[in-house]
N, C-alpha and C. Protein backbone atom coordinates (compact mmCIF):
# COMPACT_ATOMS: atom_id res chain seq x y z
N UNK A 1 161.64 42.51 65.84
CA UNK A 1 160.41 42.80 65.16
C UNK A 1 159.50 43.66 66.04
N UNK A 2 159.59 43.16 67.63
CA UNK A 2 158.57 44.19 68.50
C UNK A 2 159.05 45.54 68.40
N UNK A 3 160.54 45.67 68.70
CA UNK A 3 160.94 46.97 68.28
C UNK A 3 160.80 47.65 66.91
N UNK A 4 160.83 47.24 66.53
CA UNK A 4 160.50 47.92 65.05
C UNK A 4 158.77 48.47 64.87
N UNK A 5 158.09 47.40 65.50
CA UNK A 5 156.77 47.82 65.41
C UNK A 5 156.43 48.71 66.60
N UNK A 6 157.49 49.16 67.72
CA UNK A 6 156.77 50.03 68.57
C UNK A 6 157.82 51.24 67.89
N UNK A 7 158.30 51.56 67.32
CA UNK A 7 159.24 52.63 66.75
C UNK A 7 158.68 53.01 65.65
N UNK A 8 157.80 52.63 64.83
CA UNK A 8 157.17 52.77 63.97
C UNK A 8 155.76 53.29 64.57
N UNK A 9 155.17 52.71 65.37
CA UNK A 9 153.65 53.43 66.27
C UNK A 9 154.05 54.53 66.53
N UNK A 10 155.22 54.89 67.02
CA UNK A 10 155.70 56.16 67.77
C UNK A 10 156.14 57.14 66.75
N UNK A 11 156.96 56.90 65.61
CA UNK A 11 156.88 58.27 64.73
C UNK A 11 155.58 58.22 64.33
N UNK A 12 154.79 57.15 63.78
CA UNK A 12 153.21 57.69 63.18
C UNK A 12 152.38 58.94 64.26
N UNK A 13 152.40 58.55 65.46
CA UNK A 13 152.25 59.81 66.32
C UNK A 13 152.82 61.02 66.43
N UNK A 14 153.86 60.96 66.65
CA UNK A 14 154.44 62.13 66.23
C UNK A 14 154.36 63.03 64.97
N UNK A 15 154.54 62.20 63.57
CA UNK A 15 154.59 62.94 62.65
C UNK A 15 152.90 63.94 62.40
N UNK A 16 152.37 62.89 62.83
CA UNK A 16 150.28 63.54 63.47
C UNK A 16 150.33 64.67 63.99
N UNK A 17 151.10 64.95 65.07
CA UNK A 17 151.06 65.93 65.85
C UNK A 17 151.02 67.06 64.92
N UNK A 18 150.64 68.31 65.36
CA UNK A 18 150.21 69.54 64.54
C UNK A 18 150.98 70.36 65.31
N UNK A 19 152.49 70.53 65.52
CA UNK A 19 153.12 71.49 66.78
C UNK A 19 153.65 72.66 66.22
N UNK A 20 153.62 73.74 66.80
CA UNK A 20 153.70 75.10 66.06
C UNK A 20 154.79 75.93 67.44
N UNK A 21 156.17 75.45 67.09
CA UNK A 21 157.24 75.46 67.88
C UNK A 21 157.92 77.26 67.47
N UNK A 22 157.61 77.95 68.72
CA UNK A 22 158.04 79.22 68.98
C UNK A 22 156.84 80.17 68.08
N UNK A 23 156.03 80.16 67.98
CA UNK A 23 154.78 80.42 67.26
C UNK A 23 154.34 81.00 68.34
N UNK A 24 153.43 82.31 68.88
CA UNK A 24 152.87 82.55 69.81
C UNK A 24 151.66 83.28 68.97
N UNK A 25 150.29 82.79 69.58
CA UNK A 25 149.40 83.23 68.73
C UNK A 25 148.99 84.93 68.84
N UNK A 26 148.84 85.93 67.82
CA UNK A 26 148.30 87.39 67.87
C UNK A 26 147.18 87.46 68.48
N UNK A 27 147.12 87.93 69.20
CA UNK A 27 145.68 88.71 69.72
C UNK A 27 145.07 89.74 69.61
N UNK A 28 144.26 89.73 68.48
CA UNK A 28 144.27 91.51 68.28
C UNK A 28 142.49 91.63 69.02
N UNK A 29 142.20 92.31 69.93
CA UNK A 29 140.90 92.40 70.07
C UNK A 29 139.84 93.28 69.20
N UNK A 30 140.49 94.09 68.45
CA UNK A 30 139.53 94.58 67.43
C UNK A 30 140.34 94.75 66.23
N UNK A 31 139.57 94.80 64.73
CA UNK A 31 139.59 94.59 63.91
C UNK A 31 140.79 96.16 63.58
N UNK A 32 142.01 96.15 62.97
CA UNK A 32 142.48 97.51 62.22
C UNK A 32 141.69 97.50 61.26
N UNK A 33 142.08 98.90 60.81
CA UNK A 33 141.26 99.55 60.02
C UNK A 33 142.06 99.40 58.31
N UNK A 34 142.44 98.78 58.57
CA UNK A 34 143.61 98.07 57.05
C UNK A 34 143.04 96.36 56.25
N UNK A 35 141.78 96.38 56.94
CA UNK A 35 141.09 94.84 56.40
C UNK A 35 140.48 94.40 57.91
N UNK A 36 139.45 93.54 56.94
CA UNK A 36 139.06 92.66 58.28
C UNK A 36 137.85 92.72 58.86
N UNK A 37 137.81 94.60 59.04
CA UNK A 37 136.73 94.91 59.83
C UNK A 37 135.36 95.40 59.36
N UNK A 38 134.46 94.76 60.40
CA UNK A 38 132.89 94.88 60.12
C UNK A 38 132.35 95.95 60.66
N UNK A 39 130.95 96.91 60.27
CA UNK A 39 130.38 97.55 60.99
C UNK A 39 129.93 97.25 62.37
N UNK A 40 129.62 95.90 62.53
CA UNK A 40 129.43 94.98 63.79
C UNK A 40 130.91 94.95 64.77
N UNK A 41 132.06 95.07 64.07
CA UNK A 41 133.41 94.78 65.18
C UNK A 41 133.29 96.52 65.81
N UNK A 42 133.35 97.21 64.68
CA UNK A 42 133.56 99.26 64.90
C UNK A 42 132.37 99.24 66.12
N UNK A 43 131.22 99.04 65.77
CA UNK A 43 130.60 98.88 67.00
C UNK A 43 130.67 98.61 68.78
N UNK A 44 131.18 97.72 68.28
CA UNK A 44 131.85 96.88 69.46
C UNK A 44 132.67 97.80 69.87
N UNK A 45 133.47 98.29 69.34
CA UNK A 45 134.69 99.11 69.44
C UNK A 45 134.59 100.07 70.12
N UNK A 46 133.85 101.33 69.35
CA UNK A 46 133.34 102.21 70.11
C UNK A 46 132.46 102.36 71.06
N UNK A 47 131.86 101.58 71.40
CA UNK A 47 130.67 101.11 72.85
C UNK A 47 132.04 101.03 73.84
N UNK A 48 132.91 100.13 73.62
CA UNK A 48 133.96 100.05 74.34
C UNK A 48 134.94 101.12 74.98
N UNK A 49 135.06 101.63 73.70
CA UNK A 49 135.73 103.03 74.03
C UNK A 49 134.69 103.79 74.72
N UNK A 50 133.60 104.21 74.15
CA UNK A 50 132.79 105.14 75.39
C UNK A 50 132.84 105.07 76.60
N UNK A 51 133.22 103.90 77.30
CA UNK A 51 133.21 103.45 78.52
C UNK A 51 134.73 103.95 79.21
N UNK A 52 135.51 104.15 78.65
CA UNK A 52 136.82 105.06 79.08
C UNK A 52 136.97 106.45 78.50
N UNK A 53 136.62 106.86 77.40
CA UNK A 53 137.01 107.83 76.60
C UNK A 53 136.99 109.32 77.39
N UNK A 54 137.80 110.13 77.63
CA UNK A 54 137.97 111.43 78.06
C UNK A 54 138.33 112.45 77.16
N UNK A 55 136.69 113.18 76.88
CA UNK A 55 137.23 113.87 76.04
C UNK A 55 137.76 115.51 76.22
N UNK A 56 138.14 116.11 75.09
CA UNK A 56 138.98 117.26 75.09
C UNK A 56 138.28 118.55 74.74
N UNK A 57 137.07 118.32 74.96
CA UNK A 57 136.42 119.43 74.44
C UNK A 57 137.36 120.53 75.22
N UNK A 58 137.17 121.26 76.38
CA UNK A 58 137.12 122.20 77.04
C UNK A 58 138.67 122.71 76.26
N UNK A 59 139.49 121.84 75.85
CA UNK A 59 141.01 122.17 75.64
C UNK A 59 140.77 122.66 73.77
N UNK A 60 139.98 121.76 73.66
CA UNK A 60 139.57 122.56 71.54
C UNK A 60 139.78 123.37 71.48
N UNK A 61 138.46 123.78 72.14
CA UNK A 61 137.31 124.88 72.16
C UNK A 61 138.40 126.37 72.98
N UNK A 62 139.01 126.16 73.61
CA UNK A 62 139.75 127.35 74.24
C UNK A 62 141.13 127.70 72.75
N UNK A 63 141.46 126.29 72.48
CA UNK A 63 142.04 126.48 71.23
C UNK A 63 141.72 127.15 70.13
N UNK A 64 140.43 126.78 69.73
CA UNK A 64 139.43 127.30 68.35
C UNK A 64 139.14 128.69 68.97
N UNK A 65 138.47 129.19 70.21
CA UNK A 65 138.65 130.61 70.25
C UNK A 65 140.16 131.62 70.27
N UNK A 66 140.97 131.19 71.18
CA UNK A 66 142.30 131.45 71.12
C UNK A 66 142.88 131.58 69.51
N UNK A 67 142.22 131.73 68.72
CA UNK A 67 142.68 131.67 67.16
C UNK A 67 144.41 130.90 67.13
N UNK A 68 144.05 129.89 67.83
CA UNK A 68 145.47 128.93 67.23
C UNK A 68 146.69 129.62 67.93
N UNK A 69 147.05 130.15 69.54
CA UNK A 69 148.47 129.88 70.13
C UNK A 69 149.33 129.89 69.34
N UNK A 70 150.21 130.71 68.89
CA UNK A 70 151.70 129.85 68.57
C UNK A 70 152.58 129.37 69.66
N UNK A 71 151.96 130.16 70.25
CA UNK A 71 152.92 129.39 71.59
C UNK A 71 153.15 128.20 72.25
N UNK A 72 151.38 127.86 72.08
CA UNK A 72 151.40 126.34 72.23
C UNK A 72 151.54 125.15 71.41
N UNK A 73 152.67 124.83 72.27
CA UNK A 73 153.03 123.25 71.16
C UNK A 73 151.85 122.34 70.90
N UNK A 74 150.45 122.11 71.01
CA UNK A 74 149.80 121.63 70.76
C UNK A 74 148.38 122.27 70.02
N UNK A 75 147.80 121.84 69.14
CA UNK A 75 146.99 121.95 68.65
C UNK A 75 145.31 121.07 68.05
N UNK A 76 144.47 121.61 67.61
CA UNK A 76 143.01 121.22 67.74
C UNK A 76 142.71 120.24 66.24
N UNK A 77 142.19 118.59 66.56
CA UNK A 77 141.93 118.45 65.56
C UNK A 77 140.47 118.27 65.83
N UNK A 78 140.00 118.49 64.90
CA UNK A 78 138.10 118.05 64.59
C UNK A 78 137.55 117.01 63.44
N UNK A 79 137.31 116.38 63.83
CA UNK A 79 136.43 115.39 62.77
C UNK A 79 134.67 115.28 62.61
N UNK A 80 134.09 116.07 61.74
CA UNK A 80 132.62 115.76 61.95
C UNK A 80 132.51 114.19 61.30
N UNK A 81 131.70 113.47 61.86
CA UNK A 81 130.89 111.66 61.16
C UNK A 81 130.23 112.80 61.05
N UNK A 82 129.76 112.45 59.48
CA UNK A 82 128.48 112.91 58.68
C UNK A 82 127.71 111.74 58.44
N UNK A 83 128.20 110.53 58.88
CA UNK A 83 127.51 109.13 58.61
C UNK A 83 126.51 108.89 59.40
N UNK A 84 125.92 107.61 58.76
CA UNK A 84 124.72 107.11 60.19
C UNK A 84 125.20 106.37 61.02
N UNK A 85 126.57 105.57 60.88
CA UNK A 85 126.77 104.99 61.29
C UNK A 85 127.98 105.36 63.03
N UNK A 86 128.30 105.03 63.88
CA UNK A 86 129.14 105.39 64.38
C UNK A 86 131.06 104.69 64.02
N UNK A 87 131.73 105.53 64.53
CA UNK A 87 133.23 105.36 64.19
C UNK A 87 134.14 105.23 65.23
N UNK A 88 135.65 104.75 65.15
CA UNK A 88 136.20 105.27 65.87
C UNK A 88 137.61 105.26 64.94
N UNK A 89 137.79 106.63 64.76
CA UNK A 89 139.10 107.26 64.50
C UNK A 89 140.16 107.03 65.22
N UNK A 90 140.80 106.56 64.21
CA UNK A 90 142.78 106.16 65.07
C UNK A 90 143.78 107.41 64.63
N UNK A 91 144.31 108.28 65.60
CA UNK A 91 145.52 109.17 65.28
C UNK A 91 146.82 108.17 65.15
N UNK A 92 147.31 108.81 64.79
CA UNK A 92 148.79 108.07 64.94
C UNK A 92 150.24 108.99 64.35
N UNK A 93 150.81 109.43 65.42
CA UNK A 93 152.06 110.03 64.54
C UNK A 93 152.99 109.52 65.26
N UNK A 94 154.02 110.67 65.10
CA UNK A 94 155.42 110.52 65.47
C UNK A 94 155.18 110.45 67.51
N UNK A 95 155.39 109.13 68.10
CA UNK A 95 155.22 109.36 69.26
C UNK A 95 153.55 109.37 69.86
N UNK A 96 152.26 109.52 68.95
CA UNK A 96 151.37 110.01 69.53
C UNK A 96 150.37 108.67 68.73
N UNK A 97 149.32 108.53 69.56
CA UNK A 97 148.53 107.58 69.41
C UNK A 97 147.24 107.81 69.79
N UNK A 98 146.25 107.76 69.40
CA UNK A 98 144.80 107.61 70.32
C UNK A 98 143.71 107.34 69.19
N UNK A 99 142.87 106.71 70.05
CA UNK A 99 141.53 105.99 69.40
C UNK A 99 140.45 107.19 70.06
N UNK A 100 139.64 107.50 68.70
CA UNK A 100 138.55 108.88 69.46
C UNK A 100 136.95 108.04 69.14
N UNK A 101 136.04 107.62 69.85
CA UNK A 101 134.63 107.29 69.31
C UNK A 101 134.27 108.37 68.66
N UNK A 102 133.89 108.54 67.94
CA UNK A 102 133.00 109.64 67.01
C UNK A 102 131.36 108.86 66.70
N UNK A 103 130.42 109.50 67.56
CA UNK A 103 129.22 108.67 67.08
C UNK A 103 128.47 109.64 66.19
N UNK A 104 127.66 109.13 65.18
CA UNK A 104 127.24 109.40 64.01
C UNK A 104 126.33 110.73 64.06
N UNK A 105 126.87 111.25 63.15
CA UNK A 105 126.13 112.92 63.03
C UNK A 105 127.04 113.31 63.77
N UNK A 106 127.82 113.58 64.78
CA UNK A 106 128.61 113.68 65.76
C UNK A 106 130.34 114.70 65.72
N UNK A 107 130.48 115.18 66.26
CA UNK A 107 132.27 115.80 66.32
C UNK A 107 132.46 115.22 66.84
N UNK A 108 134.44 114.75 66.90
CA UNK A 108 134.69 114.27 67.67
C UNK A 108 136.39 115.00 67.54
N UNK A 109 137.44 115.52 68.58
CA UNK A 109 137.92 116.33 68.73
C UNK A 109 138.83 116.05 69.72
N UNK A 110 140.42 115.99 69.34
CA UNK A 110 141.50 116.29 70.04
C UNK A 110 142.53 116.78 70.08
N UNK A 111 143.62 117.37 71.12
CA UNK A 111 144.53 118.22 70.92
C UNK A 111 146.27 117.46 70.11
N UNK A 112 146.65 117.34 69.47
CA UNK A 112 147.51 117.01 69.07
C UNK A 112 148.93 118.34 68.82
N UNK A 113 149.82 117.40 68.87
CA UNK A 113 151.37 118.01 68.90
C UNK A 113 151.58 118.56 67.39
N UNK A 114 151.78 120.02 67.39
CA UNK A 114 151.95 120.77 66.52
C UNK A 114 152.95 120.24 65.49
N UNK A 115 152.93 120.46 64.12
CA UNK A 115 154.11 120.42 63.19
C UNK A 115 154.61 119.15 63.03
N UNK A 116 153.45 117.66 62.50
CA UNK A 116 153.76 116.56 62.95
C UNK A 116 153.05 116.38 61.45
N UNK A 117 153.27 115.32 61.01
CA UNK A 117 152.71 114.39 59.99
C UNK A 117 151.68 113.13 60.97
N UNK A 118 150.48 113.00 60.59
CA UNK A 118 149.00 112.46 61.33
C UNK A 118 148.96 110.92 60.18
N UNK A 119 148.83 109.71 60.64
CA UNK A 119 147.65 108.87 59.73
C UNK A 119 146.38 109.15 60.37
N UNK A 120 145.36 109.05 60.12
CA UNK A 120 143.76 109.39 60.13
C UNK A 120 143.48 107.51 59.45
N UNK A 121 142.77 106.84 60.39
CA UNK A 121 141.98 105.61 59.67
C UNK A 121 140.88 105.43 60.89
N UNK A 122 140.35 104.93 60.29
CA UNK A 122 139.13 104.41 60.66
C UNK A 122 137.96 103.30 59.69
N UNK A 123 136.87 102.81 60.26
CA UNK A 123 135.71 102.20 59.44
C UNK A 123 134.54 103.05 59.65
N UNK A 124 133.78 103.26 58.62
CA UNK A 124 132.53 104.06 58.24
C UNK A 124 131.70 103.18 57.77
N UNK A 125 130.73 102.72 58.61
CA UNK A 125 129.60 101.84 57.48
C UNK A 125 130.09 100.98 56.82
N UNK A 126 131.17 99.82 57.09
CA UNK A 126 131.61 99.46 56.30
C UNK A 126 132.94 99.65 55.52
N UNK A 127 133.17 100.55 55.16
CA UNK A 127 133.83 101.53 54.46
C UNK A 127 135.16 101.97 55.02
N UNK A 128 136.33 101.74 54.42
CA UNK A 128 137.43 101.84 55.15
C UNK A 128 138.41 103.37 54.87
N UNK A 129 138.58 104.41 56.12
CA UNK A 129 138.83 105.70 55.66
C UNK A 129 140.44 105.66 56.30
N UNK A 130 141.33 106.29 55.15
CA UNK A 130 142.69 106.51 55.97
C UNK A 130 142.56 108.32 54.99
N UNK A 131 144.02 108.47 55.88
CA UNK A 131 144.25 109.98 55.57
C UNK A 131 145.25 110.37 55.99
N UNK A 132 146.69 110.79 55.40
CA UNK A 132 147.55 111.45 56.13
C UNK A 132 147.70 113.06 55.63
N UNK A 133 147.37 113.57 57.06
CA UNK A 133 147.87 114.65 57.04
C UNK A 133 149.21 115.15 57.82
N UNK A 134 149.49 116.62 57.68
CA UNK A 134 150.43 117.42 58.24
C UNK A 134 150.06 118.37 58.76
N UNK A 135 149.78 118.27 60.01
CA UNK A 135 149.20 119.20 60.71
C UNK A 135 149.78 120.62 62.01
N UNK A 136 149.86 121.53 61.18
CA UNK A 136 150.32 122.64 61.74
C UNK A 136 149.91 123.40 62.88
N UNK A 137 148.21 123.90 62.35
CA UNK A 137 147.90 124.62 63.08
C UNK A 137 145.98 123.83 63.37
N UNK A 138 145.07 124.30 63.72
CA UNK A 138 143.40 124.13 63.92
C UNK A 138 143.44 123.57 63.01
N UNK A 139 142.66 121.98 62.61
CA UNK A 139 142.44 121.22 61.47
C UNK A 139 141.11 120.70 61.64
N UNK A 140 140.44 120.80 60.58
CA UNK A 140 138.96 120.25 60.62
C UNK A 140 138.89 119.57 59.55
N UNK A 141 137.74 118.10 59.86
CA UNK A 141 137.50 117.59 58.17
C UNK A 141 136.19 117.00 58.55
N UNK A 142 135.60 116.73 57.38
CA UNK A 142 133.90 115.85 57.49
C UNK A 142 134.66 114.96 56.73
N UNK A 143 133.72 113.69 57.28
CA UNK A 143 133.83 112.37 57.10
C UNK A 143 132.24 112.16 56.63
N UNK A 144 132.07 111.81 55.22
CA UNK A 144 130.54 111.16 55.08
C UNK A 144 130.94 109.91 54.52
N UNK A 145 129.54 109.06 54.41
CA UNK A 145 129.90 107.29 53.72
C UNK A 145 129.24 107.49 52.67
């Protein structure tokens, strides 16, 4: 009878337990741009990024006068925020990746690998922006909310 009643205490514990076996929890520190995210997280975001971000002006801008290289395998993208708010734009292609702050009213501008298919996402005020392009040669776009 003692055995039975300490074998019985012992699965009731166990079956209690809440164990989440080979489960490793995600960590995403900021919100994608596919759900989720607040004008308050994008914030966060880009304050963050400012604090590393290196940008490409000098390499554009020699681009945008150079009327577009063919020679060079890389090329100029531009994004004006026409918003009030600030952003940060995610590239993403074949091989290529980068997060750009774009703060509001603002360009924001980098060199990317010629003859590639681009996703474009980001948050605006809220507001969730994707975009794929194919980008050949000098590409520009405004972003308003």
């Amino acid at each position: 009878m003692k055995k039975l009643l300490v074998l019985t205490g012992i699965s009731i514990i166990l079956t209690s337990c809440s164990v989440n076996y080979g489960g490793y929890p995600i960590r995403n520190p900021y919100p994608t741009s596919t759900g989720g995210g607040s004008a308050a997280n994008t914030e966060r975001e880009y304050n963050e990024l400012m604090k590393t971000y290196k940008s490409e002006t000098a390499e554009v801008l020699t681009d945008l006068l150079n009327e577009a290289d063919p020679s060079n395998p890389r090329t100029s993208l531009s994004v004006e925020n026409a918003s009030r708010c600030n952003m940060v734009l995610t590239i993403s292609g074949n091989g290529y990746f980068k997060k750009v702050p774009i703060g509001a009213g603002k360009i924001g501008a980098v060199m990317v690998p010629k003859n590639q298919s681009y996703r474009l996402s980001g948050m605006l005020c809220n507001s969730s922006y994707q975009s794929t392009k194919f980008i050949t040669s000098s590409y520009s776009i405004k972003i308003t909310n």
